[in-house]
Protein backbone atom coordinates (compact mmCIF):
# COMPACT_ATOMS: atom_id res chain seq x y z
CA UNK A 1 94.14 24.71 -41.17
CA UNK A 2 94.19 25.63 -37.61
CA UNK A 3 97.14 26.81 -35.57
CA UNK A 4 97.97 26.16 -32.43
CA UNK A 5 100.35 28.11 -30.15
CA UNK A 6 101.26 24.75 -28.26
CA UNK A 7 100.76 20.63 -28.15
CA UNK A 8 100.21 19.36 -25.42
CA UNK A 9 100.61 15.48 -25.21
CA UNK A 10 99.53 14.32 -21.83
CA UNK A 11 97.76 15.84 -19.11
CA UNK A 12 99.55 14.93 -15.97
CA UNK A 13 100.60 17.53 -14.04
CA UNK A 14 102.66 18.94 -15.85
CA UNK A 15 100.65 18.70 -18.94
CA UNK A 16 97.48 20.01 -17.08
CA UNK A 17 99.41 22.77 -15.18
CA UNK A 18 100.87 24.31 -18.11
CA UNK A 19 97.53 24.28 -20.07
CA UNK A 20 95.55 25.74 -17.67
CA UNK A 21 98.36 28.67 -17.26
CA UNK A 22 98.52 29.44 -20.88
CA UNK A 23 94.76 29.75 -21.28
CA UNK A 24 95.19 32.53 -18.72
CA UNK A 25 97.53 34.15 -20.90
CA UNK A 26 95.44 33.24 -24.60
CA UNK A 27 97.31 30.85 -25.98
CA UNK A 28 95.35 28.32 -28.40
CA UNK A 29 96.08 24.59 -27.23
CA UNK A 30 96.06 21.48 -28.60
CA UNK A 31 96.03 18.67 -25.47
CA UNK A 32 95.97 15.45 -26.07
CA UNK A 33 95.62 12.61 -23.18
CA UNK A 34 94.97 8.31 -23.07
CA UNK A 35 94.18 6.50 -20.05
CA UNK A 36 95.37 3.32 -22.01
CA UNK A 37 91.28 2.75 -23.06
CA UNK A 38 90.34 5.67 -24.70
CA UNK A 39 91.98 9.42 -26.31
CA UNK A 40 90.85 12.43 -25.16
CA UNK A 41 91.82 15.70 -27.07
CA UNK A 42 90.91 18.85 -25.51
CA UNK A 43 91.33 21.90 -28.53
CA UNK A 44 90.81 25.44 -26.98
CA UNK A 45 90.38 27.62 -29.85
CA UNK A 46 90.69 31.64 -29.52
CA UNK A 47 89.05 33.89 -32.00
CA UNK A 48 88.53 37.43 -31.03
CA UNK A 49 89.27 36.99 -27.31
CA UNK A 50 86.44 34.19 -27.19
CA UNK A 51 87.24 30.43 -26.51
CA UNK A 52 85.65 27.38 -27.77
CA UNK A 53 86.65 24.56 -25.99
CA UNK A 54 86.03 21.16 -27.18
CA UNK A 55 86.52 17.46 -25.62
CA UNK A 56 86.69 14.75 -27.69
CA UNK A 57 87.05 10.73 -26.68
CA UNK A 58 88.31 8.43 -29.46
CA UNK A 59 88.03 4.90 -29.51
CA UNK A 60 91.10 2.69 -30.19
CA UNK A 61 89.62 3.09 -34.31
CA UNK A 62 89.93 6.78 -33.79
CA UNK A 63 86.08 6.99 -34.11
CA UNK A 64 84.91 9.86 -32.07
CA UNK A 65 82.34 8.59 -29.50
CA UNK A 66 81.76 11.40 -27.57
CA UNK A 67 82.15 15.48 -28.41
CA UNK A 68 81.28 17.97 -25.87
CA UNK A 69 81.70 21.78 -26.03
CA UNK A 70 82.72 23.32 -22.89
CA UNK A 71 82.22 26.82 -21.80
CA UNK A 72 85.38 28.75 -20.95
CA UNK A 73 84.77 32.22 -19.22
């Protein structure tokens, strides 16, 4: 199972503000975010001082149509 240090549900800005500050600080993050269409969940995963950020978009079936790993340096 993987932990998280926080959920994040939405990514206004609030939601976006405090994720990008606890990223700076290590924290692994669970985000998740609809625009009404689609969900997007962002996971940044920390193992060993090295993120692996993925973006996911759901469909309203919760079928993943997109996945793309992002780069965090």
């Amino acid at each position: 199972m993987k932990k998280y240090d926080y959920l994040i549900v939405g990514a206004g800005l609030f939601g976006a503000v405090f994720a990008h500050e606890m990223t700076k600080e290590g924290s692994a993050l669970y985000v998740c975010h609809s625009d009404g269409e689609f969900l997007y969940v962002i996971e940044d995963i920390y193992h060993n001082k090295i993120c692996n950020t993925v973006l996911r978009k759901y469909d309203k079936n919760m079928k993943v149509i997109k996945e793309i790993n992002l780069d965090s340096d």
